[in-house]
N, C-alpha and C. Protein backbone atom coordinates (compact mmCIF):
# COMPACT_ATOMS: atom_id res chain seq x y z
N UNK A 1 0.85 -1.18 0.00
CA UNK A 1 0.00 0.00 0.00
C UNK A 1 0.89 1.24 0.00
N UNK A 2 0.51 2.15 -1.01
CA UNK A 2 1.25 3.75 -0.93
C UNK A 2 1.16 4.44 -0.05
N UNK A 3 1.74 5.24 0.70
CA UNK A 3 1.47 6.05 1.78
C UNK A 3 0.66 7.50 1.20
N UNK A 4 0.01 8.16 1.99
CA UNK A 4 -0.28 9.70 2.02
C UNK A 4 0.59 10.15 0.71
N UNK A 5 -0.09 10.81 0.04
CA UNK A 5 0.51 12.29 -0.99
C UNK A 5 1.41 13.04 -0.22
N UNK A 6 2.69 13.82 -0.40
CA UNK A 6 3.38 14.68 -0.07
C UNK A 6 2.32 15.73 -0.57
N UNK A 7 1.91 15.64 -1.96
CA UNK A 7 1.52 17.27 -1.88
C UNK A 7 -0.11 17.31 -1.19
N UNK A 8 -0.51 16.23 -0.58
CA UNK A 8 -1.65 16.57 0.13
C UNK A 8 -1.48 17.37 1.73
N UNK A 9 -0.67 16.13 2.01
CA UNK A 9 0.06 16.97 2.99
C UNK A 9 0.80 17.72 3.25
N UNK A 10 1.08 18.56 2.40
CA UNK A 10 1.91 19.67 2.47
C UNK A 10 0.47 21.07 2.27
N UNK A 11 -0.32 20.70 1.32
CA UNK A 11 -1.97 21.26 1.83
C UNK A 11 -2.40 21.59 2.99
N UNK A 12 -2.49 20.35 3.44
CA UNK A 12 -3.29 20.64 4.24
C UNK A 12 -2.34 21.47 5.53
N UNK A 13 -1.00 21.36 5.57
CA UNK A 13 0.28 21.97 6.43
C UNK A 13 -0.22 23.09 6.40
N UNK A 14 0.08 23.64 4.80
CA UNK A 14 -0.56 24.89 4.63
C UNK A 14 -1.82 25.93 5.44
N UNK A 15 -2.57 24.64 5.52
CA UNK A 15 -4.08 25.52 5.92
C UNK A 15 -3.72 26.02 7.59
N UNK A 16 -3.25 24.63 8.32
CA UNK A 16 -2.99 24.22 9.63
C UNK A 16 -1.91 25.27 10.41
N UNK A 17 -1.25 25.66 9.46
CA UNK A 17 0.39 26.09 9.71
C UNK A 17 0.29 28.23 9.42
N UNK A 18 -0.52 28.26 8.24
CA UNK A 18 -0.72 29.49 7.87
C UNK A 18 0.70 29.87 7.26
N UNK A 19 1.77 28.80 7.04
CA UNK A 19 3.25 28.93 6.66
C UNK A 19 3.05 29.03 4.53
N UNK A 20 3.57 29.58 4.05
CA UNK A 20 3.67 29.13 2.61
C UNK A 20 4.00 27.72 2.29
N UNK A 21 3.26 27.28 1.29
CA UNK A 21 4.17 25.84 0.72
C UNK A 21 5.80 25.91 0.81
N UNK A 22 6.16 26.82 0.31
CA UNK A 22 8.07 26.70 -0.02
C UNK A 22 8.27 27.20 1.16
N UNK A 23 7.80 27.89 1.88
CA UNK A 23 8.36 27.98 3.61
C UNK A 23 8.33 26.94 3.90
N UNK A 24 7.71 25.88 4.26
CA UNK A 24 7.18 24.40 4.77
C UNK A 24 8.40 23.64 4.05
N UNK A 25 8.15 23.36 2.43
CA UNK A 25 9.29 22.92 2.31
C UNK A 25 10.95 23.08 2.28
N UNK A 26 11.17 24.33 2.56
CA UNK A 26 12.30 25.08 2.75
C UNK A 26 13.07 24.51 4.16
N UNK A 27 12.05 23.91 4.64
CA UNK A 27 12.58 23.40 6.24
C UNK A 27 12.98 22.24 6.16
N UNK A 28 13.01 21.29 4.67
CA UNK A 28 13.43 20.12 4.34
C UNK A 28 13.13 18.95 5.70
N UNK A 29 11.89 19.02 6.21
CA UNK A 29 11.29 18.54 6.73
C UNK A 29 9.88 17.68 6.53
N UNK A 30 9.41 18.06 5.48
CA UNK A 30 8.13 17.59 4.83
C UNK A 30 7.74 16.22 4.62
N UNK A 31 9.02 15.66 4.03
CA UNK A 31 9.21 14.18 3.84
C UNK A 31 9.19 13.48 4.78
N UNK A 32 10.04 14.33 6.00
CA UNK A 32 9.83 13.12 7.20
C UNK A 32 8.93 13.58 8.27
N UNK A 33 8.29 14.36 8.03
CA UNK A 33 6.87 14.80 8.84
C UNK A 33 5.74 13.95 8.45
N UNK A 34 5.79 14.31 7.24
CA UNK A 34 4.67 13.15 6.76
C UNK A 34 4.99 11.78 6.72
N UNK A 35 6.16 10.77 7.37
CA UNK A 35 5.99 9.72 7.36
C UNK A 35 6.07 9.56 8.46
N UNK A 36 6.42 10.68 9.74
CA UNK A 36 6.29 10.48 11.10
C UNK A 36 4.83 10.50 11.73
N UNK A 37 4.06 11.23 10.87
CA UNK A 37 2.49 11.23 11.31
C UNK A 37 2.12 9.92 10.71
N UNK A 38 2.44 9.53 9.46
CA UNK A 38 1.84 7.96 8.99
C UNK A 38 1.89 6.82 10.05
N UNK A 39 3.29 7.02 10.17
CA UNK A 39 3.83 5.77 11.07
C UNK A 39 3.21 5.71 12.50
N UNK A 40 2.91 6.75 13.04
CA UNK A 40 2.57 7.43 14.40
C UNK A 40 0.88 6.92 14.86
N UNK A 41 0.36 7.24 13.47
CA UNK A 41 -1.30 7.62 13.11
C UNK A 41 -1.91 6.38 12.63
N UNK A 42 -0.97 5.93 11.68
CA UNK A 42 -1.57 4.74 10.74
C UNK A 42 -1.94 5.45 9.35
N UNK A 43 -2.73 4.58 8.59
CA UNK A 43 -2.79 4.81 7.49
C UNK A 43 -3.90 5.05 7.06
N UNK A 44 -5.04 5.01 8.00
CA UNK A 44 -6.53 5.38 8.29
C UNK A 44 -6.84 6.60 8.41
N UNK A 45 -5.85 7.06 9.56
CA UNK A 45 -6.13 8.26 10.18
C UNK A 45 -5.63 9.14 9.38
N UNK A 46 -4.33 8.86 8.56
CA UNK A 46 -3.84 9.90 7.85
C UNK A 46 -4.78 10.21 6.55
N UNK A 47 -5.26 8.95 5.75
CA UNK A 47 -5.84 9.26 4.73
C UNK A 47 -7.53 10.26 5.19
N UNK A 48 -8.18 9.70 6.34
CA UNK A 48 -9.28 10.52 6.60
C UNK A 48 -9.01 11.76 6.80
N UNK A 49 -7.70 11.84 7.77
CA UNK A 49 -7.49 13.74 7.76
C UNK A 49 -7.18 14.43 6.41
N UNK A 50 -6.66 13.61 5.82
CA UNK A 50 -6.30 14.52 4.25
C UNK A 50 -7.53 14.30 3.57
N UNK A 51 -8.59 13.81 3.51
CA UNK A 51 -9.92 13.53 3.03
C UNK A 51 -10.77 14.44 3.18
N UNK A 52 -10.75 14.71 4.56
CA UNK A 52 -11.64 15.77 5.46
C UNK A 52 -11.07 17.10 4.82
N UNK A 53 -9.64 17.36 4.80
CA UNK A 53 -9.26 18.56 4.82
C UNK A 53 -9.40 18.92 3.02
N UNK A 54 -9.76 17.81 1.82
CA UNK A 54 -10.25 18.02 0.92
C UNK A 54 -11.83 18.62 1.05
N UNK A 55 -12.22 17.76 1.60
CA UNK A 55 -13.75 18.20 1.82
C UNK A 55 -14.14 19.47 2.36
N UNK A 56 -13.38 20.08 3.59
CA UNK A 56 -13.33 21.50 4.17
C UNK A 56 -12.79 22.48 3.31
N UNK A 57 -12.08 22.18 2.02
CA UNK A 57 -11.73 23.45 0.67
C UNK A 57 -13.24 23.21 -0.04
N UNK A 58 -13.59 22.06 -0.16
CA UNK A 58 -14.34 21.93 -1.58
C UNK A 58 -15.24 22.76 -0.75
N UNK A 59 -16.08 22.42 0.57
CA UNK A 59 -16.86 23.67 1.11
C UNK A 59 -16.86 24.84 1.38
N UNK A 60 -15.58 25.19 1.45
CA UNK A 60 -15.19 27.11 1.06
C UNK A 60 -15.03 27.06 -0.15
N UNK A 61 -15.83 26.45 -1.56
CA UNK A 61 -15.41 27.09 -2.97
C UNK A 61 -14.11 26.60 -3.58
N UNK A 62 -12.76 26.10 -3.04
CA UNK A 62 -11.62 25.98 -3.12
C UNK A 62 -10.92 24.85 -3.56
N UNK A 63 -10.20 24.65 -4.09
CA UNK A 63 -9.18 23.21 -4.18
C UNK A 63 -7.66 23.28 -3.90
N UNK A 64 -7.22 23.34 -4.41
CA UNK A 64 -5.48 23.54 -3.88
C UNK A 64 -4.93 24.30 -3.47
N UNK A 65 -4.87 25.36 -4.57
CA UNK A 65 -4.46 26.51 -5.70
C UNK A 65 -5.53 27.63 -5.17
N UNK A 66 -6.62 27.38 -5.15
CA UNK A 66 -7.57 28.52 -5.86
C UNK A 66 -7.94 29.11 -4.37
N UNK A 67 -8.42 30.61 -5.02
CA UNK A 67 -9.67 31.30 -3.71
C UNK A 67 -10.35 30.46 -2.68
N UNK A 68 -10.64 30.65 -1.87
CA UNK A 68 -11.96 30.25 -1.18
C UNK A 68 -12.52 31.37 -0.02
N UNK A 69 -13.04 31.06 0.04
CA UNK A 69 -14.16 31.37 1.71
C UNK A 69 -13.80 30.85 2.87
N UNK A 70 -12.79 31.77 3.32
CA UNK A 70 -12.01 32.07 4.87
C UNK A 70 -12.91 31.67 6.01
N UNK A 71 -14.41 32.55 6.12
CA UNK A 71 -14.30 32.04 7.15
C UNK A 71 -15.77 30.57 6.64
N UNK A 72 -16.34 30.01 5.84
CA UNK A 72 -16.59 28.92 5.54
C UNK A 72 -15.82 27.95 5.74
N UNK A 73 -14.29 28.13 5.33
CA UNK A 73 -13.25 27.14 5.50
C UNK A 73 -12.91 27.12 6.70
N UNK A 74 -12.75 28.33 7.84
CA UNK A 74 -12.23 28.15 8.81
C UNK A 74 -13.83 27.18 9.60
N UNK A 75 -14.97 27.67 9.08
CA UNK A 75 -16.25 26.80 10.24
C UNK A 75 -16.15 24.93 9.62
N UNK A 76 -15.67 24.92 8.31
CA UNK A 76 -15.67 23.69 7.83
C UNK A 76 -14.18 22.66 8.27
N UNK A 77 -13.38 23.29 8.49
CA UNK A 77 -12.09 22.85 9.42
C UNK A 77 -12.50 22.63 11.02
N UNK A 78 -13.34 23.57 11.78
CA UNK A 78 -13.58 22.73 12.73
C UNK A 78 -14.55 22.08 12.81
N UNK A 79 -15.23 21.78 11.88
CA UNK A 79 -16.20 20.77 12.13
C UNK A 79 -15.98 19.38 11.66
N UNK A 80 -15.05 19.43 10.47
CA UNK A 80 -14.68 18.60 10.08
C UNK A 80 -13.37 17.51 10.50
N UNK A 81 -12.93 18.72 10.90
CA UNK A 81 -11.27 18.19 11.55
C UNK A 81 -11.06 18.47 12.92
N UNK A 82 -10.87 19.81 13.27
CA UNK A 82 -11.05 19.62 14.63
C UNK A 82 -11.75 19.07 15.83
N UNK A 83 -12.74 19.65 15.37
CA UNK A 83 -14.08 18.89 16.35
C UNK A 83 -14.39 17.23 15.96
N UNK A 84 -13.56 16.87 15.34
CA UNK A 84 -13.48 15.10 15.11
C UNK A 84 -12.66 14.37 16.34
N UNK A 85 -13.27 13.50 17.37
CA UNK A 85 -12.59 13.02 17.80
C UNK A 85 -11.03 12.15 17.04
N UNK A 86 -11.71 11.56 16.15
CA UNK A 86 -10.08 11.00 15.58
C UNK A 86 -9.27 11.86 15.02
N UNK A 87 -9.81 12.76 14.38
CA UNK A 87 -8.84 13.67 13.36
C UNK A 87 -8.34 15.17 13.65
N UNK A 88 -8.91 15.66 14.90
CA UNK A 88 -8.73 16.95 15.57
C UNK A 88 -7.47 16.25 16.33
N UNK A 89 -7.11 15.62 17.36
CA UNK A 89 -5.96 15.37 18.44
C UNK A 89 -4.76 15.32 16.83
N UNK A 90 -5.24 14.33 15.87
CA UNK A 90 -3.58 13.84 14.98
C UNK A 90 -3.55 15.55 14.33
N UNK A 91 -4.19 16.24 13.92
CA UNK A 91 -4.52 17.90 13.16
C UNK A 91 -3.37 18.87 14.44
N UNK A 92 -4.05 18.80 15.57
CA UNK A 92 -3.36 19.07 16.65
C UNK A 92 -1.36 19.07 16.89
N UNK A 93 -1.38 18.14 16.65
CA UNK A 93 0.27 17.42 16.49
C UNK A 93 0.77 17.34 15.24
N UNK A 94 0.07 17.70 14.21
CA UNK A 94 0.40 17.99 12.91
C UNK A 94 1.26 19.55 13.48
N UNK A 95 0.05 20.77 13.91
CA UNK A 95 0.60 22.14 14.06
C UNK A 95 1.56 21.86 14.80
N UNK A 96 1.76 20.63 16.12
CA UNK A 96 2.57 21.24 16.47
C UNK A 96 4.28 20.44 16.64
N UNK A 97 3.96 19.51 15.67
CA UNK A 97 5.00 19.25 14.89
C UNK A 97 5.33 20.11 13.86
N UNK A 98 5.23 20.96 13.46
CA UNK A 98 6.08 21.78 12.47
C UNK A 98 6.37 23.37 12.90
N UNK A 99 5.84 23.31 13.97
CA UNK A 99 6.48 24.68 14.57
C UNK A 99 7.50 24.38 15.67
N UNK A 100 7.04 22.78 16.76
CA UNK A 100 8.07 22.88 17.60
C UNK A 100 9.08 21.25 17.19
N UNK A 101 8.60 21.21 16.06
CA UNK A 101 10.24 19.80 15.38
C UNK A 101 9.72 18.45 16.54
N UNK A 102 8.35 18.65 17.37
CA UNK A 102 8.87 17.25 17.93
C UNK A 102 7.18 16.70 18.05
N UNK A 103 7.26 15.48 17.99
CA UNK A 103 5.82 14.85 17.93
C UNK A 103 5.40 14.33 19.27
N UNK A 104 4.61 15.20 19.83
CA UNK A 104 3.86 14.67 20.79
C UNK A 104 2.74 13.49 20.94
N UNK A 105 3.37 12.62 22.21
CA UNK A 105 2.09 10.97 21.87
C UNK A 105 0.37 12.04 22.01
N UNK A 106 -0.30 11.04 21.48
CA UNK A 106 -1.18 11.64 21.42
C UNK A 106 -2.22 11.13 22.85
N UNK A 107 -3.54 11.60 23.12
CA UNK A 107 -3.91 11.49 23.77
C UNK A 107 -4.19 10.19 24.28
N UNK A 108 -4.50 9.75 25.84
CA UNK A 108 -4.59 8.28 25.53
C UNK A 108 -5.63 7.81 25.16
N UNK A 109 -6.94 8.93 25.79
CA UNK A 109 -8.55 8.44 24.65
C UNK A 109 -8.58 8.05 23.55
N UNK A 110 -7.49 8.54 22.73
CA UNK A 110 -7.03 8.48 21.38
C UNK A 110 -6.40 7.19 21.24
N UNK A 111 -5.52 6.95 21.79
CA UNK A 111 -4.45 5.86 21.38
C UNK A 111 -5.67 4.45 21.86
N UNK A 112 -6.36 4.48 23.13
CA UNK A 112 -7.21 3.34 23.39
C UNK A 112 -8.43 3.41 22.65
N UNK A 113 -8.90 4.15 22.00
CA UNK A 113 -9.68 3.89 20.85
C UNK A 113 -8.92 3.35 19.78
N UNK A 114 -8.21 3.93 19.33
CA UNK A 114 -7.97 3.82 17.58
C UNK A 114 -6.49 2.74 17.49
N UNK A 115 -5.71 2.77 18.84
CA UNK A 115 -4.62 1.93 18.61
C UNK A 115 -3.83 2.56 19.09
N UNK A 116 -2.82 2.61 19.99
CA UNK A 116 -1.18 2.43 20.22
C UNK A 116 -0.07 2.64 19.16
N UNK A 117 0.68 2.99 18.55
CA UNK A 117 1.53 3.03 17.69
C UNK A 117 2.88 3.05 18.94
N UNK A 118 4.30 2.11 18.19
CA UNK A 118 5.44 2.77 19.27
C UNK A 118 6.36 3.60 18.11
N UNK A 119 5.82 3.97 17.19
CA UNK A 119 6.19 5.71 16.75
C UNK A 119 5.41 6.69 17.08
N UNK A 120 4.25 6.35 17.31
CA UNK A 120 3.34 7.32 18.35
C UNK A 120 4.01 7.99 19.62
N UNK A 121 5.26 7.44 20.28
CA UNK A 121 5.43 8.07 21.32
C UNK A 121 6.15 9.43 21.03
N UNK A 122 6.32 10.50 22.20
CA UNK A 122 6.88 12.19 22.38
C UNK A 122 7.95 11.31 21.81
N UNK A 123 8.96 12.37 20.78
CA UNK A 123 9.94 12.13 20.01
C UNK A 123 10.67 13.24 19.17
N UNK A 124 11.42 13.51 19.11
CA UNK A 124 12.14 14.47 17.84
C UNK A 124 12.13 13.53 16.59
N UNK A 125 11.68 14.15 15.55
CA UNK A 125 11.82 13.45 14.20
C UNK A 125 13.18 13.35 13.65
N UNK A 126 14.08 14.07 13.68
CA UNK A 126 15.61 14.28 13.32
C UNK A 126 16.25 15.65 14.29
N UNK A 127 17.51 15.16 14.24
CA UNK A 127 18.02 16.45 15.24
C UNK A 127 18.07 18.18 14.52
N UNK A 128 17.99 17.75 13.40
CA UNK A 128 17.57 18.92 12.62
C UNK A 128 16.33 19.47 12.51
N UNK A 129 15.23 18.97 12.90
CA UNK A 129 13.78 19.31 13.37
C UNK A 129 13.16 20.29 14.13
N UNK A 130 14.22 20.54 15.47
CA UNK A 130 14.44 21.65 16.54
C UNK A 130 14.85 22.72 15.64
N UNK A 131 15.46 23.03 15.20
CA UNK A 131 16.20 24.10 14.22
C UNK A 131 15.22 24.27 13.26
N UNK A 132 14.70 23.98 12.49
CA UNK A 132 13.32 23.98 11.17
C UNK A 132 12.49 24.54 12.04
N UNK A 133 12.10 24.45 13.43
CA UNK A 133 10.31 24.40 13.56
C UNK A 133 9.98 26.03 13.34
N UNK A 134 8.92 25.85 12.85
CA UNK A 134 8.70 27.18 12.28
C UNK A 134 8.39 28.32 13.53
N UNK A 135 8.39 27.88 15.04
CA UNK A 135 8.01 28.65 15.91
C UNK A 135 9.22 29.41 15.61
N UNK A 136 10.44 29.71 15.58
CA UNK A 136 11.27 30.63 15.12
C UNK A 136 10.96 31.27 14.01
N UNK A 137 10.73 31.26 12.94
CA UNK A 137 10.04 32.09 12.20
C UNK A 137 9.49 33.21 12.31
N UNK A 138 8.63 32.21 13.08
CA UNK A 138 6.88 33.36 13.26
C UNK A 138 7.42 33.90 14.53
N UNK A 139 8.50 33.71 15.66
CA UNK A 139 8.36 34.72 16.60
C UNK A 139 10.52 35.89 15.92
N UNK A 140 10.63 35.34 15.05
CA UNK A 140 11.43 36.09 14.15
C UNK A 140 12.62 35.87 15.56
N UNK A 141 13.01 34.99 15.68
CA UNK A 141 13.91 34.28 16.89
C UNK A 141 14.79 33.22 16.09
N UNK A 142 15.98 33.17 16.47
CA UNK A 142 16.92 31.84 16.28
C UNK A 142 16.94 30.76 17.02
N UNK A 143 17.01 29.76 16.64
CA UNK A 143 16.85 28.46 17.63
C UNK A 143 17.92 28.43 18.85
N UNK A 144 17.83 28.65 20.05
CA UNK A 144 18.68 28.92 20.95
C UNK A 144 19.70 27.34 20.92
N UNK A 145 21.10 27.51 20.66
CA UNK A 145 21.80 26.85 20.25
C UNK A 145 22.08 26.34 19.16
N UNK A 146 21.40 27.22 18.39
CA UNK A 146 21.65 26.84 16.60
C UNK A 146 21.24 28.15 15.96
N UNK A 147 22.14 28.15 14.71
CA UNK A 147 21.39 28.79 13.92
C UNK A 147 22.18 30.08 14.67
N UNK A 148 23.14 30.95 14.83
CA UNK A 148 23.84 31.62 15.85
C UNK A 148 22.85 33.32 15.08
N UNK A 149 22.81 34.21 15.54
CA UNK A 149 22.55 35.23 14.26
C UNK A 149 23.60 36.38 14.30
N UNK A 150 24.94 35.92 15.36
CA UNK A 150 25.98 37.09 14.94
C UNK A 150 25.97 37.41 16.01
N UNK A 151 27.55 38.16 16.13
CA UNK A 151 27.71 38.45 17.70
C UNK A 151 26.65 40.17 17.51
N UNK A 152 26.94 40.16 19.02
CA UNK A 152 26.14 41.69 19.32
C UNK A 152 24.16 41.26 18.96
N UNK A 153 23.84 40.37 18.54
CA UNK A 153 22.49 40.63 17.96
C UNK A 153 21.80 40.48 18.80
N UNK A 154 22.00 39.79 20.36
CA UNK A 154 20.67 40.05 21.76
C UNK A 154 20.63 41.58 21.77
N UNK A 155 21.09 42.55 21.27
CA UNK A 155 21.31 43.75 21.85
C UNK A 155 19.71 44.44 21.24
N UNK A 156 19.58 43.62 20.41
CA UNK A 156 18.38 44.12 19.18
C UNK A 156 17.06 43.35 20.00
N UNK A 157 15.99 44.33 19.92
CA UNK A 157 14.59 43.59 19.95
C UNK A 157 14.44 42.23 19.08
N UNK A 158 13.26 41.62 19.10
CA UNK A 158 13.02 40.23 18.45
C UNK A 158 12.08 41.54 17.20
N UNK A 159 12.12 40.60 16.00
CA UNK A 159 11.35 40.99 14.88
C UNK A 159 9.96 40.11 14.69
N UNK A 160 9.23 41.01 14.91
CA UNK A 160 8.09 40.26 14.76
C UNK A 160 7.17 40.94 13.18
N UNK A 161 6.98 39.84 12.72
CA UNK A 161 6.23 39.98 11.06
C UNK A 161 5.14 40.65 11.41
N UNK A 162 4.66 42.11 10.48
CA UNK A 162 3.34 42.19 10.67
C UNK A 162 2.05 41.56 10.94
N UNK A 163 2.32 40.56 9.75
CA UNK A 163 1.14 39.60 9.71
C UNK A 163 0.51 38.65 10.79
N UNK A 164 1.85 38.68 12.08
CA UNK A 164 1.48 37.36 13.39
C UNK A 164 1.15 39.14 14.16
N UNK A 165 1.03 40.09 14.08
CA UNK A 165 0.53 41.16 14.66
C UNK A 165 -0.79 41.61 14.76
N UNK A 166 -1.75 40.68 13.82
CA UNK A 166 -3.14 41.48 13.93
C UNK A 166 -3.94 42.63 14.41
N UNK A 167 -3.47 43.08 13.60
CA UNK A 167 -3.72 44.82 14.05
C UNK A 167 -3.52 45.55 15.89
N UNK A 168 -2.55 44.58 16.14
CA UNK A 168 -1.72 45.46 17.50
C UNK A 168 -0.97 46.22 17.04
N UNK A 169 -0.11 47.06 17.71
CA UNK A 169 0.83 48.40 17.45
C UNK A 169 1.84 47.72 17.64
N UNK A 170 2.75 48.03 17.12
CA UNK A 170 4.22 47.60 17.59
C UNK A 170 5.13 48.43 18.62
């Protein structure tokens, strides 16, 4: 059996993450995110969340690529995915595997319903994972012990992107 689409899941990253596609893949992480949620999840859970998260575009108007309806998509994401017992907790550890590089086990309601995995357990995906997660990014921060940004540079405020600002002042 084939595993999950890369470019589904890199979609649905997209929606979950609010990161660009080539940001996401720029972190040369994609490949083994998506086989750490397979392995973790199974092959059920992964294909229904990428199913669902087709179904939550096609209901904002949308498919890959195209426009849609923000907040249709955002009421059709939690109804569909979040508010799913099976597919909201793995959606969950999707976000926060790619901002903080490490996969949290999932709940145990979760694991004693649907199954146990022993790649399911808290884990770093690669030691390069910590360094990628996009929570540096978005808080415009270097990975403390990697990634150095030059002597003198604590001296400077953190940079924060307009866009994680929602109309606060800086």
């Amino acid at each position: 059996m084939t595993g999950p689409s890369l470019q589904d899941f890199l979609s649905l990253s997209v929606d979950l993450t609010a990161f660009e596609e080539t940001a996401l893949l720029g972190t040369g992480m994609a490949e083994k995110y998506l086989a750490k949620v397979w392995a973790a999840c199974g092959d059920e859970a992964v294909v229904a969340l990428l199913d669902a998260h087709r179904s939550a575009r096609s209901d904002a108007g949308g498919q890959q690529r195209t426009a849609l309806d923000r907040d249709v998509f955002d009421r059709a994401l939690r109804h569909r995915i979040f508010g799913d017992d099976r597919l909201g907790p793995v959606a969950r550890n999707v976000i926060k595997l790619w901002f903080a590089g490490t996969w949290y086990a999932l709940p145990r309601e979760w694991t004693d319903r649907y199954g146990a995995r022993a790649a399911g357990e808290t884990s770093t995906v690669t030691p390069a994972s910590y360094q990628e997660g996009l929570l540096w990014r978005a808080i415009g921060a270097n990975p403390p012990g990697a990634k150095a940004p030059g002597y003198g540079s604590w001296t400077q405020p953190p940079r924060i992107e307009d866009r994680y600002l929602k109309g606060a002042t800086k």
